[in-house]
PDB file of N, CA and C in Angstrom:
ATOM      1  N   UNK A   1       0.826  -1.194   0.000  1.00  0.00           N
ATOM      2  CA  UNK A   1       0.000   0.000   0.000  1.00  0.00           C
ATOM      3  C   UNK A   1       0.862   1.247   0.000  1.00  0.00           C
ATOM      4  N   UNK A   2       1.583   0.955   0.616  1.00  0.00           N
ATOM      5  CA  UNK A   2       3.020   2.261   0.610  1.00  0.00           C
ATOM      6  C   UNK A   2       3.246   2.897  -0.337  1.00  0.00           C
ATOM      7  N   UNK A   3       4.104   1.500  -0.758  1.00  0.00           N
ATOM      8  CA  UNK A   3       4.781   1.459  -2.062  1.00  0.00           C
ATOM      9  C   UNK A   3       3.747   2.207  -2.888  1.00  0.00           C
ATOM     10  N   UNK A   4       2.253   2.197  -3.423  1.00  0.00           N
ATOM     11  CA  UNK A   4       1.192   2.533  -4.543  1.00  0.00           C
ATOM     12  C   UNK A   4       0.766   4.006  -3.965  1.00  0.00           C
ATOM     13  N   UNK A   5       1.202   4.153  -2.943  1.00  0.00           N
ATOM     14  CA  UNK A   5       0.433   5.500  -2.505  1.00  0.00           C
ATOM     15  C   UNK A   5       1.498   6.899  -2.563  1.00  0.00           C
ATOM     16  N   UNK A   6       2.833   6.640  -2.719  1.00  0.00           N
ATOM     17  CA  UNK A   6       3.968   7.049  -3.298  1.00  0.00           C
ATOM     18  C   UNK A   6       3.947   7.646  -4.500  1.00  0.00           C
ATOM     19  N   UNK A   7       3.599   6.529  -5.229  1.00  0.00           N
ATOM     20  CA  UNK A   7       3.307   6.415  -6.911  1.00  0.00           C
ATOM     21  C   UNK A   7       1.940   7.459  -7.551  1.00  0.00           C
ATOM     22  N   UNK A   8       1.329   7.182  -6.317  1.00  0.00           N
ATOM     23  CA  UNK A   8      -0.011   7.996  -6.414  1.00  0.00           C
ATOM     24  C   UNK A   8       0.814   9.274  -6.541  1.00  0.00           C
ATOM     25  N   UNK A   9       0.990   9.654  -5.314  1.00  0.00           N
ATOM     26  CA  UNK A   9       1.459  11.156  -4.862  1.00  0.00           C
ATOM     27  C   UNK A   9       2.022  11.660  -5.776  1.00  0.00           C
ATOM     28  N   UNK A  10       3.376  10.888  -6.543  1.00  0.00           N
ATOM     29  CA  UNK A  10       4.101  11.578  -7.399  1.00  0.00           C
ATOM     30  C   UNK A  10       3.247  11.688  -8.802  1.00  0.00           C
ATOM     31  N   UNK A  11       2.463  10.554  -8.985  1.00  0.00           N
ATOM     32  CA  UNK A  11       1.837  10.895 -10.703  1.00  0.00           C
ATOM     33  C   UNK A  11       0.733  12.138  -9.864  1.00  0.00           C
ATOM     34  N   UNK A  12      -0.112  12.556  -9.009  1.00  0.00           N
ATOM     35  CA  UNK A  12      -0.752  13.883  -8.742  1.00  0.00           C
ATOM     36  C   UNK A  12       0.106  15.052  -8.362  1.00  0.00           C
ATOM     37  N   UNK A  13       1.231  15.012  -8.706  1.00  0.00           N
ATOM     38  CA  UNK A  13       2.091  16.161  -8.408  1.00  0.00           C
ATOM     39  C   UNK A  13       2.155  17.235  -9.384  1.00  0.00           C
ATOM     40  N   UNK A  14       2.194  16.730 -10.250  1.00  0.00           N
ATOM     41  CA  UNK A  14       2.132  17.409 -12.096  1.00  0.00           C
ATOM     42  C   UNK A  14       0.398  17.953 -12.241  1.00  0.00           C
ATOM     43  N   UNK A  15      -0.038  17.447 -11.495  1.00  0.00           N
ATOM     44  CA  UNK A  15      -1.753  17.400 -11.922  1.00  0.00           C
ATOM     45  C   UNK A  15      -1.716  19.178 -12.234  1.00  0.00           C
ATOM     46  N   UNK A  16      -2.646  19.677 -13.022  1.00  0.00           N
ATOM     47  CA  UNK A  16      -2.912  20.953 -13.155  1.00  0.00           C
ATOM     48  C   UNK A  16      -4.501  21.389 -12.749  1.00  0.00           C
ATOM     49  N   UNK A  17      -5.035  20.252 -13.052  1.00  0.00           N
ATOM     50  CA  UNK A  17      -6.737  20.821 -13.641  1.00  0.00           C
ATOM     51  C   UNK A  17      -6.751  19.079 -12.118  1.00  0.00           C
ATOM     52  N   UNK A  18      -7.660  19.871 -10.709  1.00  0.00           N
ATOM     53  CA  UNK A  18      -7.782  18.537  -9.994  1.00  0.00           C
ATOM     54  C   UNK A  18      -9.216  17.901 -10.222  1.00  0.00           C
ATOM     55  N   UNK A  19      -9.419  16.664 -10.276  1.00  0.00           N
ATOM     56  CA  UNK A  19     -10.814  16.032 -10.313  1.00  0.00           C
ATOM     57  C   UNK A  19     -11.367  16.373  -9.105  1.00  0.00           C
ATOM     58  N   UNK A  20     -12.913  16.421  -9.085  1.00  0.00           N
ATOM     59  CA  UNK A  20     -13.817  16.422  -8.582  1.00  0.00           C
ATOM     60  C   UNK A  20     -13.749  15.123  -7.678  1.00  0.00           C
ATOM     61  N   UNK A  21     -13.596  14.155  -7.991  1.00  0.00           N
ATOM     62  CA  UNK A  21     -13.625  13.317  -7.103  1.00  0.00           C
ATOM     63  C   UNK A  21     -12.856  12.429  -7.534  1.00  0.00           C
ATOM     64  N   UNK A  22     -11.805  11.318  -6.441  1.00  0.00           N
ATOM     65  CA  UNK A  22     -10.991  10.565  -6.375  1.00  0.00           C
ATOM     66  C   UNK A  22     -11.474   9.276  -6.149  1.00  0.00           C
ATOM     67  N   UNK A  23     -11.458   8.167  -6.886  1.00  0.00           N
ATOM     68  CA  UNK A  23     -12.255   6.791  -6.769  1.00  0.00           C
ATOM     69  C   UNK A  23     -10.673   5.732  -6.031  1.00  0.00           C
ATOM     70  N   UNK A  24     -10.374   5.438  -5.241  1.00  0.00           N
ATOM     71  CA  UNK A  24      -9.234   4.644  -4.748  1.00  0.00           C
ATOM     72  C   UNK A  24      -9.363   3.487  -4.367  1.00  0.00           C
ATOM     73  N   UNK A  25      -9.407   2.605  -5.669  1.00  0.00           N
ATOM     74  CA  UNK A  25      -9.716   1.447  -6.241  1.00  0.00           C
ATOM     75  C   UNK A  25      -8.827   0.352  -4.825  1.00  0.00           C
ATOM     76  N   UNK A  26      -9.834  -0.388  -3.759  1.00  0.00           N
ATOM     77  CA  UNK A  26      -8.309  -0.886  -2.828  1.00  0.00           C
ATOM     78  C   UNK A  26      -8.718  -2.754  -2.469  1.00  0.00           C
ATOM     79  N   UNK A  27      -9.458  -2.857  -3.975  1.00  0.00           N
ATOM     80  CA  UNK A  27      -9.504  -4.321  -4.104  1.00  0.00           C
ATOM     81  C   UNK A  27      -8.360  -4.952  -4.029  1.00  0.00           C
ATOM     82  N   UNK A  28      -6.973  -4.887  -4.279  1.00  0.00           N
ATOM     83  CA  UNK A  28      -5.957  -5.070  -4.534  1.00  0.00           C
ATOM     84  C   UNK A  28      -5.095  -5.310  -3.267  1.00  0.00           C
ATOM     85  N   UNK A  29      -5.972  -4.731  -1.704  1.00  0.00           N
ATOM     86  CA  UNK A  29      -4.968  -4.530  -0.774  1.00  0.00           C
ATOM     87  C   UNK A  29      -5.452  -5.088  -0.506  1.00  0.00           C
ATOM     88  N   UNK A  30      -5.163  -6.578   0.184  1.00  0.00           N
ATOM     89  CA  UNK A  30      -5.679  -7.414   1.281  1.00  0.00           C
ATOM     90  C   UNK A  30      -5.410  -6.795   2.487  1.00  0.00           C
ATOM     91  N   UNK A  31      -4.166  -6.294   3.004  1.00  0.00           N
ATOM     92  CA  UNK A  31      -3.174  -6.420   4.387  1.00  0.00           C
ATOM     93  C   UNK A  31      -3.024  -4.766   4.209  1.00  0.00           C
ATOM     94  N   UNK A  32      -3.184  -3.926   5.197  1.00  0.00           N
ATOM     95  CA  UNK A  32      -2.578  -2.924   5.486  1.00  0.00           C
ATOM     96  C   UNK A  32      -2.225  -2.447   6.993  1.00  0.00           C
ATOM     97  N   UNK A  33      -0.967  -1.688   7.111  1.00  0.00           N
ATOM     98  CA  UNK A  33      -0.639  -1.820   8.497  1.00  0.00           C
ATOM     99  C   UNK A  33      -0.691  -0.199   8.324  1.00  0.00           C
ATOM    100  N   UNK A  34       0.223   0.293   9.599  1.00  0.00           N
ATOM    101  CA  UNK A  34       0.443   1.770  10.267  1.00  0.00           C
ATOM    102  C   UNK A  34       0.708   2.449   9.137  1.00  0.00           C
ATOM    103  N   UNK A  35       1.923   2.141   8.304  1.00  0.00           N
ATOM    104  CA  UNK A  35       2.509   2.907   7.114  1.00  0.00           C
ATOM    105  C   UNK A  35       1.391   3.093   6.169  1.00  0.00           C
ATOM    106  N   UNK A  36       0.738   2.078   5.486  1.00  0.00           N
ATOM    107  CA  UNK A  36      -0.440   2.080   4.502  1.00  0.00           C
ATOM    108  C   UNK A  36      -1.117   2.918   5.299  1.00  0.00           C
ATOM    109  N   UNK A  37      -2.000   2.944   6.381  1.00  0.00           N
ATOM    110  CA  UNK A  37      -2.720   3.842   6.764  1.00  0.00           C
ATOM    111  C   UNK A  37      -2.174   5.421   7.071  1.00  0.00           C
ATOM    112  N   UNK A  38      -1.273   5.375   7.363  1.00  0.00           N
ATOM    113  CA  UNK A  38      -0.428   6.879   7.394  1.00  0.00           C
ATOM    114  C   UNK A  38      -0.262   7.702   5.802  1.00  0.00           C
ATOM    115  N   UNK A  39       0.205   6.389   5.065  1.00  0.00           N
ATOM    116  CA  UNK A  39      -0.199   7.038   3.583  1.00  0.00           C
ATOM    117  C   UNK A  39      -1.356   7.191   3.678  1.00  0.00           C
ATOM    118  N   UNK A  40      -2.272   6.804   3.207  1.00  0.00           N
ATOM    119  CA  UNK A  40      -3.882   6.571   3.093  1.00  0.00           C
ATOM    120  C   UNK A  40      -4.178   7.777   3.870  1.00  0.00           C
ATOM    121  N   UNK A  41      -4.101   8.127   4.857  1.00  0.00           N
ATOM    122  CA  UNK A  41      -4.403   9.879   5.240  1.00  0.00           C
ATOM    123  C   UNK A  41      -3.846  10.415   4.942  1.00  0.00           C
ATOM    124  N   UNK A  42      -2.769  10.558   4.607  1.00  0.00           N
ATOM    125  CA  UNK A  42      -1.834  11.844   3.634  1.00  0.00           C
ATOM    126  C   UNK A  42      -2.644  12.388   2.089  1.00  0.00           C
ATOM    127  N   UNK A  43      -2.769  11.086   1.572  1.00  0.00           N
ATOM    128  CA  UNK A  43      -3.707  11.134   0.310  1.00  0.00           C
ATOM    129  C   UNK A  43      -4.824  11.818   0.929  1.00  0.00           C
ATOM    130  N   UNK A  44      -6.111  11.157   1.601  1.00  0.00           N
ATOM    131  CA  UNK A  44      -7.080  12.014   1.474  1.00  0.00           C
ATOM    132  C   UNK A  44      -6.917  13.577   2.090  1.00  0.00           C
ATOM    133  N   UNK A  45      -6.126  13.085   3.143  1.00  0.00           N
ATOM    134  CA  UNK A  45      -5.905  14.850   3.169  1.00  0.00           C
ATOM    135  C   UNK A  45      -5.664  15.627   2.532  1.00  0.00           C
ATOM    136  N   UNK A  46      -4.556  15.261   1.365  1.00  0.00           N
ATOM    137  CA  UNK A  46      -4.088  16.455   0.397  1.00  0.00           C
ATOM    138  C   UNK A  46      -5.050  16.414  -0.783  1.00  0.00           C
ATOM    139  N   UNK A  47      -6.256  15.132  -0.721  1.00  0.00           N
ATOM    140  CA  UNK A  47      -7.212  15.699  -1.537  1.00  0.00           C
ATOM    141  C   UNK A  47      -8.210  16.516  -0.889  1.00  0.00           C
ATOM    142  N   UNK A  48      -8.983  16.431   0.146  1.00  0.00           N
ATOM    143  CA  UNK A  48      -9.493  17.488   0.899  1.00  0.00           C
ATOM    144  C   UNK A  48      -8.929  19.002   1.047  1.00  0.00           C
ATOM    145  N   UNK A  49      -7.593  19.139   0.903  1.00  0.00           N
ATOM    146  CA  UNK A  49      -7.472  20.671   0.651  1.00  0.00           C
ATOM    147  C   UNK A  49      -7.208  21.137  -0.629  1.00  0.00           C
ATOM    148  N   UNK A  50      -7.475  20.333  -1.531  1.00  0.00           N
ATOM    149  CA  UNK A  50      -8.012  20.378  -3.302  1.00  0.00           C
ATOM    150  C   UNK A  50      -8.872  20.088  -3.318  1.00  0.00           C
ATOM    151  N   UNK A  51      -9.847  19.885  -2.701  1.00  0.00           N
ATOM    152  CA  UNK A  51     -11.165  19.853  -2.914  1.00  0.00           C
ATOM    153  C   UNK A  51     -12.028  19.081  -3.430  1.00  0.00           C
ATOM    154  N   UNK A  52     -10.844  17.896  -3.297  1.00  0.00           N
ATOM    155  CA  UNK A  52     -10.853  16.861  -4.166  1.00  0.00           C
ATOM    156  C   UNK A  52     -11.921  15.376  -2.929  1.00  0.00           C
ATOM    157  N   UNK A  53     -13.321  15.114  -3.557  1.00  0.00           N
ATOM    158  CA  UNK A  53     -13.923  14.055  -2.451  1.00  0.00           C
ATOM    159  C   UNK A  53     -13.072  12.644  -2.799  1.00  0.00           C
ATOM    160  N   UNK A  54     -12.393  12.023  -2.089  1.00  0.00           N
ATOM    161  CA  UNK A  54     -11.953  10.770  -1.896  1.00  0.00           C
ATOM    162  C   UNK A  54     -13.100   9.592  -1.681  1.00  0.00           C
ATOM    163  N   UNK A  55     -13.355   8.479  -2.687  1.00  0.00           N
ATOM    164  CA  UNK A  55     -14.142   7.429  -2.362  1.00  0.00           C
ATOM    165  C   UNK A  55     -12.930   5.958  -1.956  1.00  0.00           C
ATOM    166  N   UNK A  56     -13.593   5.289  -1.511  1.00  0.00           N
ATOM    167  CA  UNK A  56     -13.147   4.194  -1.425  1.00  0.00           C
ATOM    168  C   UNK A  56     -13.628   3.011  -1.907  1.00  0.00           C
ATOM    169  N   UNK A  57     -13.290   2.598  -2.750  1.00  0.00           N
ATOM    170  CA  UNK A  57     -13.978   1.577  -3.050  1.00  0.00           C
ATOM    171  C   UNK A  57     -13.434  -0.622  -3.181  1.00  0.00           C
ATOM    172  N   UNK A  58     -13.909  -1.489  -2.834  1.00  0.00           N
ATOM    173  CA  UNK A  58     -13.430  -2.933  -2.476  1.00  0.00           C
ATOM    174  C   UNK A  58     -12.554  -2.921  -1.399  1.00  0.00           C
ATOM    175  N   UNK A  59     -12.679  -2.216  -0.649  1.00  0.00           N
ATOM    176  CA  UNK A  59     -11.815  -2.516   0.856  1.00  0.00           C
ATOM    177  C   UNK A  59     -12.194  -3.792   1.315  1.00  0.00           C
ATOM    178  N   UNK A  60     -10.984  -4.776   1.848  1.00  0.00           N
ATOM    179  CA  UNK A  60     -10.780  -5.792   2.095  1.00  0.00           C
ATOM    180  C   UNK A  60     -11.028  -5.810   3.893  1.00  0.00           C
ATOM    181  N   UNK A  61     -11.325  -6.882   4.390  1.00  0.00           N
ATOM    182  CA  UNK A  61     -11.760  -6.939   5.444  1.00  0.00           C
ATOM    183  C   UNK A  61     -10.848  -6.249   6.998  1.00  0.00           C
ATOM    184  N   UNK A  62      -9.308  -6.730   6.803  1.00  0.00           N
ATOM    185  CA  UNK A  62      -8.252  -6.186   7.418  1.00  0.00           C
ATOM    186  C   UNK A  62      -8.313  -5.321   7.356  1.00  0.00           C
ATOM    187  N   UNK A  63      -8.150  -4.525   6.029  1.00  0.00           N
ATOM    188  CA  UNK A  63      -7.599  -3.250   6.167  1.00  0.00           C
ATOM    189  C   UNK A  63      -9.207  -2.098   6.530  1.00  0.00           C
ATOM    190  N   UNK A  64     -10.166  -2.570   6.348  1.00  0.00           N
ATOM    191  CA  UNK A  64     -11.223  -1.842   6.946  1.00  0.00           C
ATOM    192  C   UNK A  64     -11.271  -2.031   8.762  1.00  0.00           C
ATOM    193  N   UNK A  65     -10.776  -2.819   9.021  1.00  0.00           N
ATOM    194  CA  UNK A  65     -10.778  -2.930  10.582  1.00  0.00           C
ATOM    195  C   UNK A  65     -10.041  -2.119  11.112  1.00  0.00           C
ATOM    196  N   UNK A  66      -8.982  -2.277  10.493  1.00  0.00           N
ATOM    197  CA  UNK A  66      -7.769  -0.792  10.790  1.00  0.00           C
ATOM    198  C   UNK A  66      -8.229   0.564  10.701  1.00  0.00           C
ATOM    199  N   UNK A  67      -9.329   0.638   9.496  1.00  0.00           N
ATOM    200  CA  UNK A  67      -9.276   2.210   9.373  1.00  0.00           C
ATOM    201  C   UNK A  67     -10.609   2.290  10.728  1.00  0.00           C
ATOM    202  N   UNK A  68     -11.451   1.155  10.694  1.00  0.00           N
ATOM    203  CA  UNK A  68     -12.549   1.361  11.800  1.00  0.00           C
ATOM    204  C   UNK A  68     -11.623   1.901  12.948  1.00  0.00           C
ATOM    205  N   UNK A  69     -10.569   1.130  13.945  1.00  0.00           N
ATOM    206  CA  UNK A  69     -10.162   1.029  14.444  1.00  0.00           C
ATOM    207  C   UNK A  69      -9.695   2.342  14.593  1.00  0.00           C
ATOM    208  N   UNK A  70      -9.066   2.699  14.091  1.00  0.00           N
ATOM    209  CA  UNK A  70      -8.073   4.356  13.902  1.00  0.00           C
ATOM    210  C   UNK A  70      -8.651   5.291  13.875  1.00  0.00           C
ATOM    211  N   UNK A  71     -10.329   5.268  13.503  1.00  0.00           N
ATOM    212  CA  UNK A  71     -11.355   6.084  13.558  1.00  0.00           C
ATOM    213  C   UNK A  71     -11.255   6.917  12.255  1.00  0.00           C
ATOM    214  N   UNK A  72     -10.389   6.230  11.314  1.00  0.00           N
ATOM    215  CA  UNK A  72     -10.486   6.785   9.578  1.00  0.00           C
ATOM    216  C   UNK A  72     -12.021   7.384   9.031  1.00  0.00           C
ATOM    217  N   UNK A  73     -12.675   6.121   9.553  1.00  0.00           N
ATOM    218  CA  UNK A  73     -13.967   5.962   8.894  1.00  0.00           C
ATOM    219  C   UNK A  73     -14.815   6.888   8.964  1.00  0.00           C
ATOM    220  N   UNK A  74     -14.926   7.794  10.446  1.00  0.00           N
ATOM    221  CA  UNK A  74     -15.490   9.018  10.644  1.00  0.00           C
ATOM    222  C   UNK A  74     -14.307  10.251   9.414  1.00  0.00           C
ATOM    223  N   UNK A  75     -13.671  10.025   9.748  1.00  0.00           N
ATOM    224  CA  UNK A  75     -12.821  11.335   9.022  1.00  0.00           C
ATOM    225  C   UNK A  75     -13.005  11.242   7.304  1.00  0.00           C
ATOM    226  N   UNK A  76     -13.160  10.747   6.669  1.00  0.00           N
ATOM    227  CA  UNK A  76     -13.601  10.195   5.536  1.00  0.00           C
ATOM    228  C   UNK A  76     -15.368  10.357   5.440  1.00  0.00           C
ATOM    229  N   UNK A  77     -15.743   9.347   5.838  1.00  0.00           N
ATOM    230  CA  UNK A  77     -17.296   9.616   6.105  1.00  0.00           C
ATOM    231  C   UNK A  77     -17.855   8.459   5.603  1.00  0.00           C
ATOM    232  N   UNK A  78     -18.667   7.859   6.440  1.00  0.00           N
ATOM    233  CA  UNK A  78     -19.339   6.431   5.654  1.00  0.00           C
ATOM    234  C   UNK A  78     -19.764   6.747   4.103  1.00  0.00           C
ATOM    235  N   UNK A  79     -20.275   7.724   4.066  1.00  0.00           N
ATOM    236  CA  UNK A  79     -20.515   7.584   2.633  1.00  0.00           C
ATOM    237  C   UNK A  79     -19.584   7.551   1.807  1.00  0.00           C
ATOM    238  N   UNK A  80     -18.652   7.991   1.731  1.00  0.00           N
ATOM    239  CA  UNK A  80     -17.593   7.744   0.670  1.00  0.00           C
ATOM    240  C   UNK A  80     -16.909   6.477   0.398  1.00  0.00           C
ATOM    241  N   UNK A  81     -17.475   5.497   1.547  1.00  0.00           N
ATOM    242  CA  UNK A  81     -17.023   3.774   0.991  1.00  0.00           C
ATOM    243  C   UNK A  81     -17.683   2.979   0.310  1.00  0.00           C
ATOM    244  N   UNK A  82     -17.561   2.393  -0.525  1.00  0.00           N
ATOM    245  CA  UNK A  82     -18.608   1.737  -1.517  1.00  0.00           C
ATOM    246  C   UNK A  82     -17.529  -0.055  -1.467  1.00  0.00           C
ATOM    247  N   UNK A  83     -18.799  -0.869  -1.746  1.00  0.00           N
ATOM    248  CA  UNK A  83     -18.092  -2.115  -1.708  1.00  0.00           C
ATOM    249  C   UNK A  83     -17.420  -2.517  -3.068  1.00  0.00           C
ATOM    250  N   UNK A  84     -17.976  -2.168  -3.939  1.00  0.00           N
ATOM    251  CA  UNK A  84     -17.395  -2.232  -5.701  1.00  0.00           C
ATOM    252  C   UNK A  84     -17.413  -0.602  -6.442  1.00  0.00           C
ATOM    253  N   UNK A  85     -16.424  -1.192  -7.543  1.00  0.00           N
ATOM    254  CA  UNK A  85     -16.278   0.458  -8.907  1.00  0.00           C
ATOM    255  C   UNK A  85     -17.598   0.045  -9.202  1.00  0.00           C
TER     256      UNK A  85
END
């Protein structure tokens, strides 16, 4: 998750014109720990002060326990999690 949220950051660095909304496809992550989640708020934060709404979408069972846990889920907002694109 690190590693992809890096990759994120740097391909939105160049961005000029920001989307309306961010879809963060996280079928792909089974496992996320402290670091993934430390990224994972860096991202939505620096889309929240672009104005940019962050969704979530196929979160895997782990890594939703974590963000429950960490209290992500309020800071984000239930609505912005969806189970599929």
């Amino acid at each position: 998750m690190f590693g992809a949220a890096e990759k994120m950051e740097d391909a939105l660095a160049g961005v000029d014109e920001w989307p309306k909304v961010l879809i963060l496809r996280l079928n792909l992550v089974t496992a996320m720990d402290a670091t993934g989640l430390n990224a994972l708020e860096s991202i939505v934060e620096r889309m929240r002060h672009k104005g940019v709404v962050a969704i979530l979408s196929g979160i895997h069972f782990q890594p939703l326990q974590l963000l429950m846990k960490a209290g992500f889920i309020e800071v984000i907002g239930r609505k912005n999690f969806c189970s599929t694109f």
